[in-house]
C-alpha atoms as a PDB file:
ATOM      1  CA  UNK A   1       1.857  16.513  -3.263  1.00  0.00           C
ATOM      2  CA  UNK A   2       1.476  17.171  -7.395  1.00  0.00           C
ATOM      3  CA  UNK A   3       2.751  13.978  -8.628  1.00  0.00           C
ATOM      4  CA  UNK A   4       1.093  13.935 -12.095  1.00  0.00           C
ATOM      5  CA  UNK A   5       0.323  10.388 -12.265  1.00  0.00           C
ATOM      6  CA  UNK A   6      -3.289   8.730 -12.257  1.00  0.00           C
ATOM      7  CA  UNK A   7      -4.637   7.913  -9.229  1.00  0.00           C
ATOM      8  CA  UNK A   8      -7.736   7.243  -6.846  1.00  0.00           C
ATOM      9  CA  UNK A   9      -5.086   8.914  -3.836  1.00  0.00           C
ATOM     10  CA  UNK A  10      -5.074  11.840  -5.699  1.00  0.00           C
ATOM     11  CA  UNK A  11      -8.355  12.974  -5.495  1.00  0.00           C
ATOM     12  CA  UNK A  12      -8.249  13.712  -1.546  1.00  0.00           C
ATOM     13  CA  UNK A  13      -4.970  13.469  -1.299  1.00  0.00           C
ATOM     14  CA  UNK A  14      -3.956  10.261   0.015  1.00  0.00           C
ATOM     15  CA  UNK A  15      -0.088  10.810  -0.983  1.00  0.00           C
ATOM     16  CA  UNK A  16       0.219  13.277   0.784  1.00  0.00           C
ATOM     17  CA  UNK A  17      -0.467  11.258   3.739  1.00  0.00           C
ATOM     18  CA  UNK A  18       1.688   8.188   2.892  1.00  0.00           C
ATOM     19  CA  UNK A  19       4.286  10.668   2.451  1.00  0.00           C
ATOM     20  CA  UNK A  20       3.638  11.887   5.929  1.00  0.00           C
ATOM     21  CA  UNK A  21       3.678   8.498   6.861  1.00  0.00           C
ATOM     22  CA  UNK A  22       7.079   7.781   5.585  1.00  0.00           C
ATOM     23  CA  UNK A  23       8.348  10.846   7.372  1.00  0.00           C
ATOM     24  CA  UNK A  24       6.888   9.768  10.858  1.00  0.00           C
ATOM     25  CA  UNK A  25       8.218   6.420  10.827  1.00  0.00           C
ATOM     26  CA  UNK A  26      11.351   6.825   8.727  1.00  0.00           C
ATOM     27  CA  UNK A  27      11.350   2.893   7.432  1.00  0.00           C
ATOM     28  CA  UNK A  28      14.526   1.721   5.861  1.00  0.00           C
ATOM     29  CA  UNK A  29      12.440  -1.013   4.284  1.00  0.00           C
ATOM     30  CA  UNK A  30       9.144  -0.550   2.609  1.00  0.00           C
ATOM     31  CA  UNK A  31       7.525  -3.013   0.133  1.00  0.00           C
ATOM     32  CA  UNK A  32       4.679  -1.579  -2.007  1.00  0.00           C
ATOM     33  CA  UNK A  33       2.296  -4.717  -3.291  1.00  0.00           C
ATOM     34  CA  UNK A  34      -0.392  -3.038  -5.890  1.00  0.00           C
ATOM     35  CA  UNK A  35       1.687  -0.165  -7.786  1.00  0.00           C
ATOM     36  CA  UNK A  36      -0.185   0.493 -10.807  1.00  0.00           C
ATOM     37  CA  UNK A  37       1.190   3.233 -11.951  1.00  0.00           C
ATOM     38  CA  UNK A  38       3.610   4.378  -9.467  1.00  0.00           C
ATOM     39  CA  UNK A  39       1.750   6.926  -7.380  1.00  0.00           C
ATOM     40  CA  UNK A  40       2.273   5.404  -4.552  1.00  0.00           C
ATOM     41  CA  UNK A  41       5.547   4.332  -4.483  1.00  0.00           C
ATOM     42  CA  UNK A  42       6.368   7.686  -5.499  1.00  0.00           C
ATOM     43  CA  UNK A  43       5.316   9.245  -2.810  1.00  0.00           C
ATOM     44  CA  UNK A  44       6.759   6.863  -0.364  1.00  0.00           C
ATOM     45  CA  UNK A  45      10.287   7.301  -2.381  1.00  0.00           C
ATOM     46  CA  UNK A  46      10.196  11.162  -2.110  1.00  0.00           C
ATOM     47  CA  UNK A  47       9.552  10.659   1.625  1.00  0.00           C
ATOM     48  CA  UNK A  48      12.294   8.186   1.533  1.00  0.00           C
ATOM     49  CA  UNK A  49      15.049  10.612  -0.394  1.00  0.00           C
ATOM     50  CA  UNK A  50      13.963  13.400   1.819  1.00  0.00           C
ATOM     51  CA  UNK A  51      15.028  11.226   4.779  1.00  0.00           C
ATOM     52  CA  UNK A  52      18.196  10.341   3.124  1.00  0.00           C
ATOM     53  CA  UNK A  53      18.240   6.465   3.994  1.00  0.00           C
ATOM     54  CA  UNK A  54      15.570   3.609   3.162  1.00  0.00           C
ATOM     55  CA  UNK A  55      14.090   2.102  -0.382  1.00  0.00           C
ATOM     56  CA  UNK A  56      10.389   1.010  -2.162  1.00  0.00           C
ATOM     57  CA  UNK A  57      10.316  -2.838  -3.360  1.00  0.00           C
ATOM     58  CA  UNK A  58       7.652  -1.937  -6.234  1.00  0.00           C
ATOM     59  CA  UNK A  59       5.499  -5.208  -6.458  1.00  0.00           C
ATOM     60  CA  UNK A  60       2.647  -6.036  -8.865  1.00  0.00           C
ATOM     61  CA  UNK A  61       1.749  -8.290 -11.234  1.00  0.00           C
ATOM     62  CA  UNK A  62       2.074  -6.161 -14.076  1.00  0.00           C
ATOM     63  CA  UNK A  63      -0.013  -7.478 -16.960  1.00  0.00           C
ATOM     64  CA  UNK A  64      -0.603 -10.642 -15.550  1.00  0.00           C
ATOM     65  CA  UNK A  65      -3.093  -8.674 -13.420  1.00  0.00           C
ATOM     66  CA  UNK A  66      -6.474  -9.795 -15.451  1.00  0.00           C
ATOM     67  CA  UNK A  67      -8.102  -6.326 -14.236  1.00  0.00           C
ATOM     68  CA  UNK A  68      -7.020  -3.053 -14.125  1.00  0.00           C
ATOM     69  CA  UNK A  69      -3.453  -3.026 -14.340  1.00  0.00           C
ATOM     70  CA  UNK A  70      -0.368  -0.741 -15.878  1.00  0.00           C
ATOM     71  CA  UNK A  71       2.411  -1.478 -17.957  1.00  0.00           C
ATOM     72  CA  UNK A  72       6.057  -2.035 -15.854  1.00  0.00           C
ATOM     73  CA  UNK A  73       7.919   0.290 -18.380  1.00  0.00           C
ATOM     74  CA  UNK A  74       5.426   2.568 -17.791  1.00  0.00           C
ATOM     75  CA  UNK A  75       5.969   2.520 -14.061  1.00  0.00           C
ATOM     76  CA  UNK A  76       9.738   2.737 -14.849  1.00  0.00           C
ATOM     77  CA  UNK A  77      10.008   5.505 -16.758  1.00  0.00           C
ATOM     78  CA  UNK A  78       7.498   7.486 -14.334  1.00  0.00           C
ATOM     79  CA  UNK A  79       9.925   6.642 -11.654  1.00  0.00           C
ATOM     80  CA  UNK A  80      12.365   7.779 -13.867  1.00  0.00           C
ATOM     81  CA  UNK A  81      11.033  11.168 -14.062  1.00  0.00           C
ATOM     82  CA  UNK A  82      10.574  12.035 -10.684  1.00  0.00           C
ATOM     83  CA  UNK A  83      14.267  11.168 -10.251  1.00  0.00           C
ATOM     84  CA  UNK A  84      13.698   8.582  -7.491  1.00  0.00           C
ATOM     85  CA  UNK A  85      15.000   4.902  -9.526  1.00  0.00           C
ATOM     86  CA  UNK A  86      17.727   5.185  -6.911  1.00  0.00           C
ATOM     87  CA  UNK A  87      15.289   4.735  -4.107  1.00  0.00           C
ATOM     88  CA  UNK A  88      13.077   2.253  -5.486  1.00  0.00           C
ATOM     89  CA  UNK A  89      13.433  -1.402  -6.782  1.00  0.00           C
ATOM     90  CA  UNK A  90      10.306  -2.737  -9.120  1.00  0.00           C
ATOM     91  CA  UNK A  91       9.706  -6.720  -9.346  1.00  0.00           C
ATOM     92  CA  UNK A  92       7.189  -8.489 -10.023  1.00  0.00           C
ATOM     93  CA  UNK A  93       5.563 -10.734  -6.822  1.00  0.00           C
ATOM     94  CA  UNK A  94       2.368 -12.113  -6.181  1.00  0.00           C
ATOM     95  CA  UNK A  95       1.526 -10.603  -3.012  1.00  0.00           C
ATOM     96  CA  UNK A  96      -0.278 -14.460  -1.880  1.00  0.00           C
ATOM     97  CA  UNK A  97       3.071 -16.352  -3.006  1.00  0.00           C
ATOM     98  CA  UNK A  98       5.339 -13.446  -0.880  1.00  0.00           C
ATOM     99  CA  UNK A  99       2.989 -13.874   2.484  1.00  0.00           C
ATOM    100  CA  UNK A 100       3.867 -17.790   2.713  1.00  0.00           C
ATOM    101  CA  UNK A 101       7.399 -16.750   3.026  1.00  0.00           C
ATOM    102  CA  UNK A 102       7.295 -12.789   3.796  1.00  0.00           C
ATOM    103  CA  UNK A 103      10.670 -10.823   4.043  1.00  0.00           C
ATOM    104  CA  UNK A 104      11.640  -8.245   6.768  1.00  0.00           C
ATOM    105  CA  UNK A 105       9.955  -4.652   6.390  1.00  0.00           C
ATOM    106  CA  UNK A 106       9.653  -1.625   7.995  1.00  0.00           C
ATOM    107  CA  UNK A 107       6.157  -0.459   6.502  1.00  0.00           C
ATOM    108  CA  UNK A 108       4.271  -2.123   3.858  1.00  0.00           C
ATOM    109  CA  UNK A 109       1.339  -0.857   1.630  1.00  0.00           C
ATOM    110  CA  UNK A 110      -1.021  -2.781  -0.119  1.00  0.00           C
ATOM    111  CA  UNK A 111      -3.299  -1.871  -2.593  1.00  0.00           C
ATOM    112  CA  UNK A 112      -4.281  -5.099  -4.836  1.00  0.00           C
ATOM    113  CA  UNK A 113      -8.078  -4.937  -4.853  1.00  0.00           C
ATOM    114  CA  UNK A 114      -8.432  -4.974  -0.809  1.00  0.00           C
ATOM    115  CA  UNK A 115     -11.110  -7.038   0.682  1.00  0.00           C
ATOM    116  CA  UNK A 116     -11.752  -8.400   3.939  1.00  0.00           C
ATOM    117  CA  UNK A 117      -9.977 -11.297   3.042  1.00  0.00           C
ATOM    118  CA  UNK A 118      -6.931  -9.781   2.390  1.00  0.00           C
ATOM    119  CA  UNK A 119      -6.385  -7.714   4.634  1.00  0.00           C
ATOM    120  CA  UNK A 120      -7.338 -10.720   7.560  1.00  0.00           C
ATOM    121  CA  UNK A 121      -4.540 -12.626   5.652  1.00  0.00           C
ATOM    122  CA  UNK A 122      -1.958  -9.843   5.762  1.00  0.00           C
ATOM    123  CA  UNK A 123      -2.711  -9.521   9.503  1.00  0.00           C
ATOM    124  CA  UNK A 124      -2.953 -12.847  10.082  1.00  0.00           C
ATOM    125  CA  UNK A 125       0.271 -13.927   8.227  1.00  0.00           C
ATOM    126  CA  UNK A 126       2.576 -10.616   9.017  1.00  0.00           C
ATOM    127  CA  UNK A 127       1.343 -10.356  12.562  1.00  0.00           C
ATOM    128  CA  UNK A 128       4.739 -11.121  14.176  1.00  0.00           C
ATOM    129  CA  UNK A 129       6.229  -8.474  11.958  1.00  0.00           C
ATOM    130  CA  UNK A 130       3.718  -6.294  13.199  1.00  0.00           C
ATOM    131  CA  UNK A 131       4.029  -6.703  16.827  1.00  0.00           C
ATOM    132  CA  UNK A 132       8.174  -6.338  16.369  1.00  0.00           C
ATOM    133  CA  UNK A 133       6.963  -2.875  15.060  1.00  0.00           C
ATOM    134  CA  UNK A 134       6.559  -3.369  11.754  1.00  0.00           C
ATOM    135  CA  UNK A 135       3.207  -1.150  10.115  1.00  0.00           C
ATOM    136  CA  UNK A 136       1.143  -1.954   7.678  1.00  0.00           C
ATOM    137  CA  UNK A 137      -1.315   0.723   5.662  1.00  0.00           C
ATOM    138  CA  UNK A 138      -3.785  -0.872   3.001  1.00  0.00           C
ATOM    139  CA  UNK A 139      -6.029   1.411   0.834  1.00  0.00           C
ATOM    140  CA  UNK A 140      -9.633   0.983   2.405  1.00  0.00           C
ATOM    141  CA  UNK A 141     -10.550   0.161   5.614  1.00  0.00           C
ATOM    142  CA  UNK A 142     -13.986   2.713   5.471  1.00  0.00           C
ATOM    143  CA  UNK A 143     -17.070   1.724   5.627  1.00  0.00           C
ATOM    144  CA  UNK A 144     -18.079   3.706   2.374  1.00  0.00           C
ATOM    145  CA  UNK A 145     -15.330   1.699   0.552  1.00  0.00           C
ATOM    146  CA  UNK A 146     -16.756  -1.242   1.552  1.00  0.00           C
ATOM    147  CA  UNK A 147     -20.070  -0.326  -0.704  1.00  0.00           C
ATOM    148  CA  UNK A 148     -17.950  -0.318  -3.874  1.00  0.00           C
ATOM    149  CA  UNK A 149     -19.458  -1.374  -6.668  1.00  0.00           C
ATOM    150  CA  UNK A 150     -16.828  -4.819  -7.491  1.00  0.00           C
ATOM    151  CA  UNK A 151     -17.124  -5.577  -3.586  1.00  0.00           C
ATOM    152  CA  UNK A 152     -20.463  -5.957  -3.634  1.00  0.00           C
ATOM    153  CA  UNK A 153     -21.091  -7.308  -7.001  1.00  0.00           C
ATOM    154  CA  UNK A 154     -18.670 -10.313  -6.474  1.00  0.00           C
ATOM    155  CA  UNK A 155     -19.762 -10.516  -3.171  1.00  0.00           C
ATOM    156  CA  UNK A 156     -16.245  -9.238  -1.310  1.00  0.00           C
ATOM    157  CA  UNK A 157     -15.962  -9.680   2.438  1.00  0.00           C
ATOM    158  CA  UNK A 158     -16.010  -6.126   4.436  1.00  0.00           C
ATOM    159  CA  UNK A 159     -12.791  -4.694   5.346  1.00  0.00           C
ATOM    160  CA  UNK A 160     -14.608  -2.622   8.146  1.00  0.00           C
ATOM    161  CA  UNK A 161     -16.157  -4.574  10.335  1.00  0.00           C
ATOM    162  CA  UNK A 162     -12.461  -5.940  10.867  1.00  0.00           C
ATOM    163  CA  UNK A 163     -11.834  -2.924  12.553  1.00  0.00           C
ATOM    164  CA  UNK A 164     -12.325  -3.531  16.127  1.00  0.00           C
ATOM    165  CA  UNK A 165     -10.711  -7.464  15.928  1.00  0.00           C
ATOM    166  CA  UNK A 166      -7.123  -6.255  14.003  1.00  0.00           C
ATOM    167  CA  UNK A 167      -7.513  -2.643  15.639  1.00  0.00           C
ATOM    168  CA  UNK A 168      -6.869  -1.121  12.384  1.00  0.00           C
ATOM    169  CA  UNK A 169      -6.702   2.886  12.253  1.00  0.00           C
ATOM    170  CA  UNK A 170      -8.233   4.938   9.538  1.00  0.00           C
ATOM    171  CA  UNK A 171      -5.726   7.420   8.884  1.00  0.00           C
ATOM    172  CA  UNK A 172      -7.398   9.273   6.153  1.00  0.00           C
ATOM    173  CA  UNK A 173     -11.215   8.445   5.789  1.00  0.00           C
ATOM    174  CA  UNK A 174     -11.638  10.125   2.258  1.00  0.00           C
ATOM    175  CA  UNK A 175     -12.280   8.344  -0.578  1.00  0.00           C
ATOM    176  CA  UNK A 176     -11.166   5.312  -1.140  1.00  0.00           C
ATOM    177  CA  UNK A 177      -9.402   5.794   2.431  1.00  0.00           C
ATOM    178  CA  UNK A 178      -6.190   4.748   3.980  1.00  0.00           C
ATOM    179  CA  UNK A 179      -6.008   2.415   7.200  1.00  0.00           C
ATOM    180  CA  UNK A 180      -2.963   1.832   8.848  1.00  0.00           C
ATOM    181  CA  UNK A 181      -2.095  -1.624  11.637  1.00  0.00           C
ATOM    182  CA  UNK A 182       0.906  -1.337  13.752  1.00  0.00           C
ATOM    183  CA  UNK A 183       1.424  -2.552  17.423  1.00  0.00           C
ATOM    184  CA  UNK A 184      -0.072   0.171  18.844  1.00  0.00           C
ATOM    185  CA  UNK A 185      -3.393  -0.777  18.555  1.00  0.00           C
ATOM    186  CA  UNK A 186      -3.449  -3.704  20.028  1.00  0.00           C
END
């Protein structure tokens, strides 16, 4: 996939897998928690228009994100661009507000500075959704990701060693990887 917008997924091409993703398990719902700048959501909507049915619920916190975050207009008018606003919806939802009172989705991809902790919540809290067939991919899940700099230097739990109790799959191991958790793993 050449979707011109910054990304760590573009480096070893991570969209292109998402995209594959899309295509394998044709979701009519996916929600997107973590957008930045719109790569990813992107690449789920061209799966999505390719498919001809389904839509992206675009979630971040926008600039309300203290770290590294993008601009919502920004994110719009890239979406915009790629002629795909018809196939996604952008809002703005804190991803630990949404999970005490989650909605119905197909496949759901977060990307919102994943730790150990978040990813145990997500399975924790979804895991009815996910054993109705619902899947789940979350950016990380390798055990090189787990040595990045922020996770060690604020002392993050490990997303890997989560792997054999959730039964997580690394779909693409290249950096910063791509896990996925559906009900065929456990």
């Amino acid at each position: 996939m050449n979707i011109e917008i910054e990304s760590s997924y573009k480096k070893n091409n991570i969209g292109k897998t998402i995209y594959e993703i899309v295509l394998k398990y044709r979701p009519k719902i996916i929600i997107d928690f973590g957008v930045l700048h719109g790569y990813s959501s992107i690449c789920m909507a061209t799966a999505i228009k390719e498919i001809g049915e389904g839509r992206v619920f675009a979630y971040d916190l926008w600039e309300k994100y203290p770290y590294k975050h993008a601009v919502k207009d920004d994110v719009t008018k890239n979406i915009d661009e790629h002629k795909l606003s018809n196939f996604i919806t952008i809002g703005q939802i804190d991803f630990y507000e949404w999970i005490e009172n989650p909605t119905d989705f197909d496949l759901m991809h977060i990307d919102i500075s994943n730790d150990g902790d978040i990813i145990e919540i997500a399975y924790n809290k979804l895991k009815s959704f996910i054993d109705k067939g619902s899947v789940i991919i979350f950016e990380g899940g390798t055990e090189e990701r787990d040595k990045e700099w922020w996770m060690i230097e604020y002392n993050k739990k490990s997303i890997f060693p989560l792997k054999e109790i959730i039964k997580y799959e690394i779909i693409n191991p290249s950096w910063p990887g791509l896990s996925l958790i559906s009900n065929n793993g456990n």
